[in-house]
N, C-alpha and C. Protein backbone atom coordinates (compact mmCIF):
# COMPACT_ATOMS: atom_id res chain seq x y z
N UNK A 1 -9.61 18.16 2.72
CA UNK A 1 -8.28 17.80 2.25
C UNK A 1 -7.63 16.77 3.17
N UNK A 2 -8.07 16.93 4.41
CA UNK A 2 -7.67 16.19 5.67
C UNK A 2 -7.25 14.56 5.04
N UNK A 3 -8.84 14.25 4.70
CA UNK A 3 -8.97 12.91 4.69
C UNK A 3 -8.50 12.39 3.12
N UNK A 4 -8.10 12.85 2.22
CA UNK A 4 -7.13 12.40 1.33
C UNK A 4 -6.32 12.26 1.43
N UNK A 5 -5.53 13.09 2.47
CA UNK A 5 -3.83 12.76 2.83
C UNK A 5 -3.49 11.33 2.57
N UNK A 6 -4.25 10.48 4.13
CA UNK A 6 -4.09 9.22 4.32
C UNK A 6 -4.37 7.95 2.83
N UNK A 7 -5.24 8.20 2.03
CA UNK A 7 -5.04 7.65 0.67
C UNK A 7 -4.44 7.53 -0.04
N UNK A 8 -3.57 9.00 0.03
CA UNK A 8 -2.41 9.36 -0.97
C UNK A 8 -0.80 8.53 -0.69
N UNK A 9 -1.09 8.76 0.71
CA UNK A 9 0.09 8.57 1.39
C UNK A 9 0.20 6.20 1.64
N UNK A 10 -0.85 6.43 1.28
CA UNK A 10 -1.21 4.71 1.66
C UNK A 10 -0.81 4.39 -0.18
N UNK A 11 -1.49 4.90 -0.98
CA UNK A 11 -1.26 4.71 -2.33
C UNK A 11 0.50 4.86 -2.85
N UNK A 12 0.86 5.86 -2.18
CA UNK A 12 2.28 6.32 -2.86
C UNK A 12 3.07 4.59 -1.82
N UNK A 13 2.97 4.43 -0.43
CA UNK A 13 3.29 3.13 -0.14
C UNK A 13 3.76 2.33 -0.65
N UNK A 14 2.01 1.84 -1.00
CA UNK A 14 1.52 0.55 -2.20
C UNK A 14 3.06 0.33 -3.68
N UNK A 15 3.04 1.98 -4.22
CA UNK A 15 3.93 2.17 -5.32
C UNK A 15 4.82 1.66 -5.38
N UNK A 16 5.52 2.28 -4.11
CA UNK A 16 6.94 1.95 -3.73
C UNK A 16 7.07 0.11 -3.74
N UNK A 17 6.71 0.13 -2.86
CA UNK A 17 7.05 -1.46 -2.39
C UNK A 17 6.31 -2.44 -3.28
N UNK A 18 5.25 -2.57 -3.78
CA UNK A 18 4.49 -3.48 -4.86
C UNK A 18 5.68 -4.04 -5.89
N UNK A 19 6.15 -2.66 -6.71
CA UNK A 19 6.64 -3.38 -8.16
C UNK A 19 8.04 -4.11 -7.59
N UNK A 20 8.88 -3.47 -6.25
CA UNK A 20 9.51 -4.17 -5.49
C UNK A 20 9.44 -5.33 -5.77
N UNK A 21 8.66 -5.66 -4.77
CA UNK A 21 8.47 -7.18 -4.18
C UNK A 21 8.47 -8.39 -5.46
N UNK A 22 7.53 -7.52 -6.14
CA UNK A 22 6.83 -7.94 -7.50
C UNK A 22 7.98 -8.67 -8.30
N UNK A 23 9.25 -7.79 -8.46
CA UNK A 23 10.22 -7.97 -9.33
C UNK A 23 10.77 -9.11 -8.80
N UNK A 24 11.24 -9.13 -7.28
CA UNK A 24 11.66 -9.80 -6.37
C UNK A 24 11.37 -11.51 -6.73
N UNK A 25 9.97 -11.35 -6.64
CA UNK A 25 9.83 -12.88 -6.27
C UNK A 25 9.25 -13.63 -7.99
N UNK A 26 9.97 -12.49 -8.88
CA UNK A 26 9.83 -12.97 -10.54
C UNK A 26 8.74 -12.37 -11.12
N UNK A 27 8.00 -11.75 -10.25
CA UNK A 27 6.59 -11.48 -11.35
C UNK A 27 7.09 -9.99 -12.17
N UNK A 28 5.95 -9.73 -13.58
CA UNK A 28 6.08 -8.72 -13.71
C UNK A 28 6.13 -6.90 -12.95
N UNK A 29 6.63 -6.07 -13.80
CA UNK A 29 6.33 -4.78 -12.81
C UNK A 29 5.40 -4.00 -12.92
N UNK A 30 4.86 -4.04 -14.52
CA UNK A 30 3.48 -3.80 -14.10
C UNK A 30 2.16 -4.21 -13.42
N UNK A 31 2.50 -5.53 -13.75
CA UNK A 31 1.39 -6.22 -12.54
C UNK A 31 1.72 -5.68 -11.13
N UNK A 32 2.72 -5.50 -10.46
CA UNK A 32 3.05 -4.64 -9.43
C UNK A 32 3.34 -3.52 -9.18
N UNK A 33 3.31 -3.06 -9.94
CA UNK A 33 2.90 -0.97 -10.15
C UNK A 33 1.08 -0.72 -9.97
N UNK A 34 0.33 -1.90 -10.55
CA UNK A 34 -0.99 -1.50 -10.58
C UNK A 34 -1.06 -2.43 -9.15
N UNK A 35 -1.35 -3.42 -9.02
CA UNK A 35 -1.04 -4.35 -7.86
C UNK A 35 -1.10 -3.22 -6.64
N UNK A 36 -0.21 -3.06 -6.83
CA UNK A 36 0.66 -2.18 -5.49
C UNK A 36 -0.16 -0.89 -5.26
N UNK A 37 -0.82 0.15 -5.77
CA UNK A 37 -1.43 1.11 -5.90
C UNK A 37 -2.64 0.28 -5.31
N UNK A 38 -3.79 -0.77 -5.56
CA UNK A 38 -4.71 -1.00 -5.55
C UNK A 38 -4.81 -1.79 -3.86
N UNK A 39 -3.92 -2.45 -3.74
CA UNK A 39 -3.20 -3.25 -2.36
C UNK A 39 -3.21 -1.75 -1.85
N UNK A 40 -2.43 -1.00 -1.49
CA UNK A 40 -2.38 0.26 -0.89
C UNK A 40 -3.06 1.13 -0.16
N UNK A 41 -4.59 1.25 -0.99
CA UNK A 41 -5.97 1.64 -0.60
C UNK A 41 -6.95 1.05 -0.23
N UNK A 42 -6.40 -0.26 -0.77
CA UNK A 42 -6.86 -1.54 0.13
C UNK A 42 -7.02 -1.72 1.53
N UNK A 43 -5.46 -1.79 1.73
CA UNK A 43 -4.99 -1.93 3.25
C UNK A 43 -5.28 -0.85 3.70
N UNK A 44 -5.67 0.57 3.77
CA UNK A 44 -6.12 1.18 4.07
C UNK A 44 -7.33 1.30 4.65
N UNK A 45 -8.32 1.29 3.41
CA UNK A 45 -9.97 1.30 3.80
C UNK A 45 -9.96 -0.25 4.78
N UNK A 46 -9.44 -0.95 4.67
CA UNK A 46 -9.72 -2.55 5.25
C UNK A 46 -9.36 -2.08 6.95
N UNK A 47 -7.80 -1.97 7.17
CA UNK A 47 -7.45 -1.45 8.77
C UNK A 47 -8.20 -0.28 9.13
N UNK A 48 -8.79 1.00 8.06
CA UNK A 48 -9.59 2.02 9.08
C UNK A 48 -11.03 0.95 9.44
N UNK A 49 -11.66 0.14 8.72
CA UNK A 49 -12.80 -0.42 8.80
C UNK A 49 -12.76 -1.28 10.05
N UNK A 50 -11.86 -1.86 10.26
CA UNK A 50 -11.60 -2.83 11.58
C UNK A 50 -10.81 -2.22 12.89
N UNK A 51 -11.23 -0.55 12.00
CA UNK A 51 -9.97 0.58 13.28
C UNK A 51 -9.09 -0.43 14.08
N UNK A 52 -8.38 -0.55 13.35
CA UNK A 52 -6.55 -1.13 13.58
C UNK A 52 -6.07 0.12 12.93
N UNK A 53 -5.38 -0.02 13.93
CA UNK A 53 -3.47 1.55 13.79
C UNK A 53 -2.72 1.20 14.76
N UNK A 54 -1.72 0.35 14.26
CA UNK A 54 -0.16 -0.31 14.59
C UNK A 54 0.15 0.97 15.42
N UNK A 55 0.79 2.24 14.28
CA UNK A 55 1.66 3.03 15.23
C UNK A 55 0.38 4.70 14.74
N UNK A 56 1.16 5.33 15.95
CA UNK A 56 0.42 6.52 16.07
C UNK A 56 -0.92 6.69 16.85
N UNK A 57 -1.70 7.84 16.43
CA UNK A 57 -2.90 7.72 17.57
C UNK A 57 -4.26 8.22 16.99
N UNK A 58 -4.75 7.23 17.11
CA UNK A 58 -5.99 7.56 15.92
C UNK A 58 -7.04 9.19 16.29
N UNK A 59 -6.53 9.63 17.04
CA UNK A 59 -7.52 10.65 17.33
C UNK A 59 -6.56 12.17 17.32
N UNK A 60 -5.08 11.84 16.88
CA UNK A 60 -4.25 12.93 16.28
C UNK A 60 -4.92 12.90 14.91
N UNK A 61 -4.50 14.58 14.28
CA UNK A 61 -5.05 14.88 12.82
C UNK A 61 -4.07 13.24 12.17
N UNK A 62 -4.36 13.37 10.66
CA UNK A 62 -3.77 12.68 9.45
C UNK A 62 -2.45 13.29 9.17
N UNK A 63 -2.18 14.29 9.52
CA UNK A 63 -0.94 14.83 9.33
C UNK A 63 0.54 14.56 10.19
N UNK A 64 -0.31 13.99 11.89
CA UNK A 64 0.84 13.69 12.48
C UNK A 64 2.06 12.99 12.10
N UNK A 65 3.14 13.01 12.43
CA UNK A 65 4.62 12.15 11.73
C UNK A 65 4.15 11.17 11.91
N UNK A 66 3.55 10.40 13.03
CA UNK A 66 3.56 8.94 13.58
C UNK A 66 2.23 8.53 12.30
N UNK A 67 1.43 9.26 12.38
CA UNK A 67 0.50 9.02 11.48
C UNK A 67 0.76 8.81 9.90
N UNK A 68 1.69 9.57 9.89
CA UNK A 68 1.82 9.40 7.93
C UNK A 68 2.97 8.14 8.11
N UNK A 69 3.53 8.11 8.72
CA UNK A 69 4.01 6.68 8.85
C UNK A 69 3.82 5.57 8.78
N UNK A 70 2.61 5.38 9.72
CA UNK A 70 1.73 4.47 9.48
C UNK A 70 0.72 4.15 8.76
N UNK A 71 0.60 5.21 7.70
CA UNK A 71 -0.09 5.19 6.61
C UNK A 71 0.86 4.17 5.48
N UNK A 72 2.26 5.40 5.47
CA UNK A 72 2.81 4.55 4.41
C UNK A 72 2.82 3.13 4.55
N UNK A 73 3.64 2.70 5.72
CA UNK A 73 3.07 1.36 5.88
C UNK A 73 2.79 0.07 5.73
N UNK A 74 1.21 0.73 5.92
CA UNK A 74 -0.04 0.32 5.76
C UNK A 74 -0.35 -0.44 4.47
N UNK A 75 0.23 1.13 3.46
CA UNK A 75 0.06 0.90 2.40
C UNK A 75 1.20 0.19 1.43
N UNK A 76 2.31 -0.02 2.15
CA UNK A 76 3.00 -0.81 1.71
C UNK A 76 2.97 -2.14 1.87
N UNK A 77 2.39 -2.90 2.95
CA UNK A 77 2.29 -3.99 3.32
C UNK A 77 1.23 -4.67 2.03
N UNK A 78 0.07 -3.50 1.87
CA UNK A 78 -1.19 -4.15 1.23
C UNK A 78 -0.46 -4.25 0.24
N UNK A 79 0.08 -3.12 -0.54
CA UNK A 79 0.73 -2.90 -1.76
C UNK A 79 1.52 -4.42 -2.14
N UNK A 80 2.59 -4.80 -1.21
CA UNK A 80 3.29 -5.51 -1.50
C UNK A 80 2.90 -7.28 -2.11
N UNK A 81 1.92 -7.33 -1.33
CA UNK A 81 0.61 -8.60 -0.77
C UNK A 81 0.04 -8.77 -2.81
N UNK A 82 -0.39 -7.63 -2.82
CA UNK A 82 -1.44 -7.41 -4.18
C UNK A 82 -0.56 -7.43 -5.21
N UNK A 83 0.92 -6.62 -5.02
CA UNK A 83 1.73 -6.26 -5.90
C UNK A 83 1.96 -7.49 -6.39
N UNK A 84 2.33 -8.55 -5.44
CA UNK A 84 3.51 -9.94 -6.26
C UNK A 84 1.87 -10.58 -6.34
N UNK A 85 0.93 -10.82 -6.28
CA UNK A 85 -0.16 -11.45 -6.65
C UNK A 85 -0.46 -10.92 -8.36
N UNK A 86 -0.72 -9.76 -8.10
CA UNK A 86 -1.24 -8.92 -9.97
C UNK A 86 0.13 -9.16 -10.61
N UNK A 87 1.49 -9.39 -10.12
CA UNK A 87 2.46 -9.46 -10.90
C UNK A 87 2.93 -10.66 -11.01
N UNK A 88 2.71 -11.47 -11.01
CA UNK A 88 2.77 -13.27 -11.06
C UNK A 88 1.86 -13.25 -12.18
N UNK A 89 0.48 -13.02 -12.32
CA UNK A 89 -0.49 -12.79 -12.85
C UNK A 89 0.14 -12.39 -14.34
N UNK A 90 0.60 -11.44 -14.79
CA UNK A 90 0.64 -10.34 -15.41
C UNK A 90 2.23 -10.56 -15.85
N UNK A 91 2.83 -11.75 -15.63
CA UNK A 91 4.24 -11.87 -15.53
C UNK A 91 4.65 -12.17 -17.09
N UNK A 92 5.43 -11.88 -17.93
CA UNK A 92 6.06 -11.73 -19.25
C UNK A 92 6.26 -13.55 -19.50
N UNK A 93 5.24 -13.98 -20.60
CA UNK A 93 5.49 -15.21 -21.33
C UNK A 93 6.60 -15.02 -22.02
N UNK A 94 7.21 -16.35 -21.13
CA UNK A 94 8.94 -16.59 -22.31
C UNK A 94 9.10 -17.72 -22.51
C-alpha cells in the first residue's frame, strides 16, 4: 500500500493544478484534467528515476508530512507542464 500513496498523492497534484493552469493560459479543461493527471505520474516516475526529492528525506516512509508534500508538488508541477500542453491541444474551436 506503501508505494501507491506517492502516485495517488502525485496524481491528485497533477488534478488540482493542470485544469488550473490550463484554463489560465486559454486552453481547454479537459485537456487539463487529463493533461494534469498524466503530467502528475509523470513527474513522479521521472524525479524517483533520477532520485531527485526537493523537500523531505528519501529514506523516511511515503507517509512522512515532508514527504506527501513533496509528492503533491511534484505532481503538480508535472501536472501543470502537461496540463496547459493537452489543453491548448484539446482547446474549444470558436
Amino acid at each position: 500500500m506503501e508505494d501507491i500513496v506517492p502516485l495517488i498523492l502525485s496524481a491528485i497534484g497533477g488534478l488540482v493544478v493542470g485544469p488550473l493552469v490550463s484554463r489560465l493560459t486559454g486552453g481547454g479543461g479537459t485537456g487539463g484534467l487529463i493533461g494534469g493527471i498524466v503530467g502528475g505520474i509523470g513527474a513522479h516516475y521521472g524525479l524517483d528515476a533520477a532520485n531527485i526529492q526537493v523537500l523531505g528525506d528519501a529514506t523516511a516512509s511515503a507517509t512522512s508530512p515532508m514527504n506527501i508534500i513533496n509528492t503533491l508538488l511534484e505532481g503538480g508541477v508535472g501536472g501543470g507542464i502537461v496540463g496547459v500542453l493537452a489543453g491548448l491541444l484539446m482547446k474549444p474551436k470558436s
